[in-house]
N, C-alpha and C. Protein backbone atom coordinates (compact mmCIF):
# COMPACT_ATOMS: atom_id res chain seq x y z
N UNK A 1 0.84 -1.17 0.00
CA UNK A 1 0.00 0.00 0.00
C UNK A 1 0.89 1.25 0.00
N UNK A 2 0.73 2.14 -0.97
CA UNK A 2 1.61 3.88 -1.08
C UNK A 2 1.15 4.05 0.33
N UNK A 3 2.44 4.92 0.77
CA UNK A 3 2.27 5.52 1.78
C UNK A 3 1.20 6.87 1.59
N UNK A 4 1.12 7.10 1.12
CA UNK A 4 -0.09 8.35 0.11
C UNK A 4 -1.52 8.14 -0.30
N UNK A 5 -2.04 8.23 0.55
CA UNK A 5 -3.74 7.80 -0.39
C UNK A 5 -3.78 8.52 -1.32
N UNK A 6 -3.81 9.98 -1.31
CA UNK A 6 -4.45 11.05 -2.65
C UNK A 6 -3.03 11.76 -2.47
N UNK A 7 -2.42 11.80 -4.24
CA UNK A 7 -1.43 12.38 -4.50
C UNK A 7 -1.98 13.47 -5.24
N UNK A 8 -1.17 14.01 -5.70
CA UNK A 8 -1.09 15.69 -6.71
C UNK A 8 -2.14 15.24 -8.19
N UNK A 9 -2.05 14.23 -8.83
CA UNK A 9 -2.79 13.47 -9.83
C UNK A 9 -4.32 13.23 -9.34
N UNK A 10 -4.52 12.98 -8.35
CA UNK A 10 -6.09 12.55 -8.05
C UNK A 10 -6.62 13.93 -7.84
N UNK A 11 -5.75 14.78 -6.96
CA UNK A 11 -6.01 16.07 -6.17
C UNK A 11 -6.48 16.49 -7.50
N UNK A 12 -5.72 16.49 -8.69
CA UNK A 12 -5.61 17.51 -10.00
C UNK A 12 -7.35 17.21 -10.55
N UNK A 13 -7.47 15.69 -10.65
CA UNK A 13 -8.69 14.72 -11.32
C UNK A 13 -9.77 15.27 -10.90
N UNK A 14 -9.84 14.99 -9.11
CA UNK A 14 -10.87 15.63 -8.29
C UNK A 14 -11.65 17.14 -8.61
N UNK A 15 -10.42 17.94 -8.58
CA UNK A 15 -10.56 19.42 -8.99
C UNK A 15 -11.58 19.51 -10.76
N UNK A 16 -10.80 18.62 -11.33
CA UNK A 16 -11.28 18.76 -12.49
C UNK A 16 -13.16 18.20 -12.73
N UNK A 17 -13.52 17.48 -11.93
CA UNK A 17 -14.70 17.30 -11.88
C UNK A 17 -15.59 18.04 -11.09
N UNK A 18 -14.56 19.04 -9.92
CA UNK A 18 -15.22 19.70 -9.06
C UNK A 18 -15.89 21.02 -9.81
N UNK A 19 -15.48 21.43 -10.57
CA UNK A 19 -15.34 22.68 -11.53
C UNK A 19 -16.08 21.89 -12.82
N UNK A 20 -16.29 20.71 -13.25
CA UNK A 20 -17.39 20.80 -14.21
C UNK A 20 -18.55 20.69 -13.93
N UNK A 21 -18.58 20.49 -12.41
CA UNK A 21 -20.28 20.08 -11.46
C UNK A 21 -20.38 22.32 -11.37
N UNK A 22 -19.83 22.70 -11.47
CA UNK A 22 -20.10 23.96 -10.96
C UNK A 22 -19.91 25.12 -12.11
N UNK A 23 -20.46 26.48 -11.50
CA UNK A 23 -20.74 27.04 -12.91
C UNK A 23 -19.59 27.74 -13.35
N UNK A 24 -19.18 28.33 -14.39
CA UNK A 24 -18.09 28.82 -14.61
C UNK A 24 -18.07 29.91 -13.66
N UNK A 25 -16.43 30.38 -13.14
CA UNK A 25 -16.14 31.34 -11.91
C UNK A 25 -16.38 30.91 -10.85
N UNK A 26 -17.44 29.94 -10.39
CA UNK A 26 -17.61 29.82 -9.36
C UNK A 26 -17.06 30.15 -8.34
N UNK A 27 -17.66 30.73 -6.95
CA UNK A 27 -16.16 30.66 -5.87
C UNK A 27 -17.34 30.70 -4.95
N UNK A 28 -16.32 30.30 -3.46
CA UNK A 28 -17.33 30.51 -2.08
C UNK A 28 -17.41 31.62 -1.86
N UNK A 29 -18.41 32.53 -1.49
CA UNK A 29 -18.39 34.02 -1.53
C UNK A 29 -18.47 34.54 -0.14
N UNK A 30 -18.54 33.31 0.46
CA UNK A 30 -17.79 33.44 2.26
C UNK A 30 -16.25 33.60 2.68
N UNK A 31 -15.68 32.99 1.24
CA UNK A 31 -14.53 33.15 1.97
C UNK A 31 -13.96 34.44 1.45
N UNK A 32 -14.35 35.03 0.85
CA UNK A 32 -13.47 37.23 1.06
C UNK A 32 -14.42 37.39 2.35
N UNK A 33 -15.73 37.31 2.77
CA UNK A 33 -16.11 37.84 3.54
C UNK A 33 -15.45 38.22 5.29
N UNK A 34 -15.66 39.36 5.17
CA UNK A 34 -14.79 39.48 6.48
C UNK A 34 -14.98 39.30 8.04
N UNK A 35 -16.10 39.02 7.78
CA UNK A 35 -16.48 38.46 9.30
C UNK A 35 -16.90 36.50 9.29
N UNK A 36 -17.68 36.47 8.39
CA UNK A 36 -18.29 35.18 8.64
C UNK A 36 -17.26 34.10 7.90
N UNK A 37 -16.39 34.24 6.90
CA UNK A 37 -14.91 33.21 6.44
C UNK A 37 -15.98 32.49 5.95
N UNK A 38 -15.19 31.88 5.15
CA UNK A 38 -15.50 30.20 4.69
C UNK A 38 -15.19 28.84 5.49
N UNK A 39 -16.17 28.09 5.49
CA UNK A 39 -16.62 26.91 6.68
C UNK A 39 -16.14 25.74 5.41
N UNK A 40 -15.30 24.85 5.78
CA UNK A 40 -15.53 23.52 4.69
C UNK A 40 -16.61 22.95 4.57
N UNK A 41 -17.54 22.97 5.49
CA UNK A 41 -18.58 21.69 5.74
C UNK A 41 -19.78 22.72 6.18
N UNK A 42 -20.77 22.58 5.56
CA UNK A 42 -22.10 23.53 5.87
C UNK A 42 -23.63 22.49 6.14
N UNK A 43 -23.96 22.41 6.94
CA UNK A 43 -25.35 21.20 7.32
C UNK A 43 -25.06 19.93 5.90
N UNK A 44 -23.43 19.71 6.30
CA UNK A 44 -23.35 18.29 5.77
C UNK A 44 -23.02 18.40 4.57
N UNK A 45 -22.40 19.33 3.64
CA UNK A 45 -22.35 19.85 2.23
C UNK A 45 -20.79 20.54 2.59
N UNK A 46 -20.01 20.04 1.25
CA UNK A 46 -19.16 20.77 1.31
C UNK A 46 -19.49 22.35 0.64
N UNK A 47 -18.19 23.22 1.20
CA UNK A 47 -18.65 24.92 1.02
C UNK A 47 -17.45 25.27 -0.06
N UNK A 48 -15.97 25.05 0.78
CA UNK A 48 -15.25 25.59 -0.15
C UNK A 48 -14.62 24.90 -1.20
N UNK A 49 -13.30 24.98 -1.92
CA UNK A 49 -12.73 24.29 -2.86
C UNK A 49 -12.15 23.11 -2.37
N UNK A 50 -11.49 23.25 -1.16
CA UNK A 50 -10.41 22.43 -0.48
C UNK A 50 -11.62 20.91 0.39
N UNK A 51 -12.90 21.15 0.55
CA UNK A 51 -14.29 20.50 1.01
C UNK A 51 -14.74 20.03 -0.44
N UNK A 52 -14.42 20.46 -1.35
CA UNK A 52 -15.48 19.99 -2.44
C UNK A 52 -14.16 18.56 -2.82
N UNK A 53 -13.24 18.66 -3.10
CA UNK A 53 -12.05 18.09 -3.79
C UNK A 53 -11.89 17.02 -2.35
N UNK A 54 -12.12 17.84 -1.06
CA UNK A 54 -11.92 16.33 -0.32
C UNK A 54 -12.42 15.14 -0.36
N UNK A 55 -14.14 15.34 -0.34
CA UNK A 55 -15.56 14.96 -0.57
C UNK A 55 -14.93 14.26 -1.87
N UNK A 56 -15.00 14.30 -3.13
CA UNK A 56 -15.06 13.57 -4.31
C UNK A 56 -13.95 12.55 -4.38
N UNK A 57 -12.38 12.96 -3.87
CA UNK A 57 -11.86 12.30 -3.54
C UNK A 57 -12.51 10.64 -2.77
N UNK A 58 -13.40 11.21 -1.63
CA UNK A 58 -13.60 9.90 -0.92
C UNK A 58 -13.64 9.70 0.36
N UNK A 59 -13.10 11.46 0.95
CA UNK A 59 -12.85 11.53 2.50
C UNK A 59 -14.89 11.63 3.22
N UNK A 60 -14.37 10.93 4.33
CA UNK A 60 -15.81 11.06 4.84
C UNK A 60 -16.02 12.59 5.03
N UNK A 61 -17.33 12.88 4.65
CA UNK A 61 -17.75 14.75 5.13
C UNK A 61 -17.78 14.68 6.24
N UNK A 62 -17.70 14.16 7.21
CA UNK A 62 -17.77 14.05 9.17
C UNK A 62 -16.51 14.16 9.02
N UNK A 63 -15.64 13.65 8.58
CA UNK A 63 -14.02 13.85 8.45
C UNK A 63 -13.43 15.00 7.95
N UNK A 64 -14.11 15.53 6.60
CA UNK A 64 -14.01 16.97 6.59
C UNK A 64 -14.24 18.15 7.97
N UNK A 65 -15.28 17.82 8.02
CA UNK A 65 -16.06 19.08 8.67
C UNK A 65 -15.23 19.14 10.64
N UNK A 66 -14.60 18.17 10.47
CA UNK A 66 -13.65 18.30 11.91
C UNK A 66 -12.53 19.57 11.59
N UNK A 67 -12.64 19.54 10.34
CA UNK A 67 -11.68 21.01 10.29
C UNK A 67 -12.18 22.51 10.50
N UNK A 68 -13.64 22.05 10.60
CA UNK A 68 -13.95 23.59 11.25
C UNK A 68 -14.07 23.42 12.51
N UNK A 69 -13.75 22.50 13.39
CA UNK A 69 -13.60 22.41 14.74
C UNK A 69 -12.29 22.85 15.33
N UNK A 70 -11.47 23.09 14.26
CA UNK A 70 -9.90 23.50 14.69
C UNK A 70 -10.11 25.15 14.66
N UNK A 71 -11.13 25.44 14.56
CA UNK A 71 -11.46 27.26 14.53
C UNK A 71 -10.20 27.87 15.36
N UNK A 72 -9.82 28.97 14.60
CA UNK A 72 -8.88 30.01 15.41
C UNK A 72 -10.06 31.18 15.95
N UNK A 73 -10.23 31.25 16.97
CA UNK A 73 -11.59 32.70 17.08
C UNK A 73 -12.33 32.73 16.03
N UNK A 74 -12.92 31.45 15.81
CA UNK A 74 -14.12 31.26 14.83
C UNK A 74 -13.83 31.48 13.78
N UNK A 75 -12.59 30.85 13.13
CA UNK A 75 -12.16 31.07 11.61
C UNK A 75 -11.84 29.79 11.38
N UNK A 76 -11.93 28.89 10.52
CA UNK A 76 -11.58 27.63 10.29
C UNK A 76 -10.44 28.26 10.07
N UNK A 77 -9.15 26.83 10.67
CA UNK A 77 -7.84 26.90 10.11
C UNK A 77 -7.27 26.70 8.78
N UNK A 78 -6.31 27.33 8.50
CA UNK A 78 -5.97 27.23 7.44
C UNK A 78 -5.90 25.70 6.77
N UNK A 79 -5.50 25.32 5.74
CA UNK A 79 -4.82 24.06 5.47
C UNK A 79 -3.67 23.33 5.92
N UNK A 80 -3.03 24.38 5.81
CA UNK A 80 -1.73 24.74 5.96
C UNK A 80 -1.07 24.88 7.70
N UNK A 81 -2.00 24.99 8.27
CA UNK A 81 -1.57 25.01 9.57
C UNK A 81 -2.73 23.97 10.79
N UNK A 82 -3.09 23.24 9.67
CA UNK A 82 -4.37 22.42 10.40
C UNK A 82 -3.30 20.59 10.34
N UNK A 83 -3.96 20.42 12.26
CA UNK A 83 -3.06 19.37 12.69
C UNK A 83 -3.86 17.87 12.40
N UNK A 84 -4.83 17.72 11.15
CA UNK A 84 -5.62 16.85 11.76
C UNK A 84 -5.13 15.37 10.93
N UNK A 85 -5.58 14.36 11.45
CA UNK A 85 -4.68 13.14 11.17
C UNK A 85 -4.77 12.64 9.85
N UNK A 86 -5.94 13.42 8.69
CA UNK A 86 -6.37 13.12 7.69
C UNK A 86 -5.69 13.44 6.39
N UNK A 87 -4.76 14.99 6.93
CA UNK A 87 -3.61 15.15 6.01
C UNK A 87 -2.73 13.61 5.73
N UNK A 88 -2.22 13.62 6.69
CA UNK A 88 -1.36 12.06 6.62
C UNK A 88 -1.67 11.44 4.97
N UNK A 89 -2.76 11.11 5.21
CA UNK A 89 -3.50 10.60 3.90
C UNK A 89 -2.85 11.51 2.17
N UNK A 90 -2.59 12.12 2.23
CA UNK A 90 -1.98 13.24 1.05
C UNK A 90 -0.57 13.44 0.77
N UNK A 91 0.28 13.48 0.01
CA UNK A 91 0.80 13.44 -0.57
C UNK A 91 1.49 14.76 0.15
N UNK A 92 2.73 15.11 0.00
CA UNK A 92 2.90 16.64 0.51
C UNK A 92 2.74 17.67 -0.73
N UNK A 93 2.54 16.99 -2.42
CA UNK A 93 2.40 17.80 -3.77
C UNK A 93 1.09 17.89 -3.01
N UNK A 94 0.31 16.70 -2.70
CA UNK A 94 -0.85 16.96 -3.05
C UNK A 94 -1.73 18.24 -1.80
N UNK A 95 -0.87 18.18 -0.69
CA UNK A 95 -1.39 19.32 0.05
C UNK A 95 -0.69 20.77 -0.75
N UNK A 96 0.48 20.52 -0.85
CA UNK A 96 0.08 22.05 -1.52
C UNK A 96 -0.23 22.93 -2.83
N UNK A 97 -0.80 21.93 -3.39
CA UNK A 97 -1.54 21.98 -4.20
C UNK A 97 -2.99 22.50 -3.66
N UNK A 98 -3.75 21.50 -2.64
CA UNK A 98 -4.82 21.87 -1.94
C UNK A 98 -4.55 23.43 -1.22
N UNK A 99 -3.65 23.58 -0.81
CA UNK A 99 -3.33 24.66 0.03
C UNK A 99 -3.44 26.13 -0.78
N UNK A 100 -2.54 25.60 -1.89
CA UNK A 100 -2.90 26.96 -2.94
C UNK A 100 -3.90 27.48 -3.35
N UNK A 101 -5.06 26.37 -3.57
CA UNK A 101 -6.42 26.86 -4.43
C UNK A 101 -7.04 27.28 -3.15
N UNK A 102 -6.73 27.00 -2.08
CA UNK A 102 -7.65 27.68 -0.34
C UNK A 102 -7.32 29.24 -0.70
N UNK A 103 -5.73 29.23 -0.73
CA UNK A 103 -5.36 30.63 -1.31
C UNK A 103 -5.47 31.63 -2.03
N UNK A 104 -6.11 30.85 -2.97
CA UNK A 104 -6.51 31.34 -4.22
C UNK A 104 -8.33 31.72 -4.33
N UNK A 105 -8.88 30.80 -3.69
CA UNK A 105 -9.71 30.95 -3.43
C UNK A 105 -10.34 32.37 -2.16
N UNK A 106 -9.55 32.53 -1.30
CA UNK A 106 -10.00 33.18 -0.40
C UNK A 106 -9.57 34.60 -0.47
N UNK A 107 -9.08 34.35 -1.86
CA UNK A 107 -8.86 35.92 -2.74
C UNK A 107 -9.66 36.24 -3.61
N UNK A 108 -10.67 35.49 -3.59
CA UNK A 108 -11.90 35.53 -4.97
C UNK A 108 -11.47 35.08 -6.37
N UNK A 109 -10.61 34.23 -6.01
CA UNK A 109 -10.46 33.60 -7.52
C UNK A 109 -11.52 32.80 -7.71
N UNK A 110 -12.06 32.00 -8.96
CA UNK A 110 -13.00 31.35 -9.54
C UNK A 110 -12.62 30.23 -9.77
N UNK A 111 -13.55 28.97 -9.40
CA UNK A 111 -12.52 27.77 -9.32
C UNK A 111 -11.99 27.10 -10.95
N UNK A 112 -12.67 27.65 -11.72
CA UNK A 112 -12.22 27.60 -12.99
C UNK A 112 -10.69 28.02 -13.45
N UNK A 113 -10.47 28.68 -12.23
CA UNK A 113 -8.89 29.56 -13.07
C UNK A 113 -7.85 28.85 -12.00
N UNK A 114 -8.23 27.81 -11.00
CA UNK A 114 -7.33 26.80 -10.01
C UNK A 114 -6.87 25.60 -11.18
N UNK A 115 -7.65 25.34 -12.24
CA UNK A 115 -6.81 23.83 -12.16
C UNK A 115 -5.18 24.55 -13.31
């Protein structure tokens, strides 16, 4: 068994189906917002890019949505600085890869212009 469940290739695959389920530009329009952020996991639905690509991948959404339990003063943590045991599972391309489009995303990019 790879030490890697989801590498940079699936991450890429995932993305690419995440963005044909959605409309062109798309983006979470929580995450510029300046008080309320973007949540991965919303009554059981993924919200942002880095939630949609986990989800299709294969990760349980109860497994997602523990990452808004790592809240900094009610901000989900970054990717990038989130301790939870599910990274393990990823590739280190394939997190920052994930990490970038959070980035990219929470600048109002459109998930069309991530892959």
């Amino acid at each position: 068994m790879p030490k890697h469940r989801y590498d940079e290739t699936s991450v890429r695959n995932a993305l690419a189906v995440v963005v044909a389920d959605h409309p062109a530009d798309h983006f979470d329009h929580r995450s510029t917002a300046p008080v309320a952020g973007c949540r991965y996991m919303s009554a059981g639905k993924p919200q942002c890019v880095v939630a949609h690509v986990m989800v299709r991948l294969g990760v349980n959404p109860r497994t997602v949505a523990q990452l808004d339990k790592e809240a900094d003063g009610g901000t989900p943590v970054r990717l990038v600085d989130s301790r939870h045991p599910i990274l393990k599972r990823f590739s280190p391309e394939a997190l920052a890869l994930l990490a970038s489009w959070q980035w990219a995303q929470d600048r109002g990019y459109g998930w069309d212009e991530l892959t």
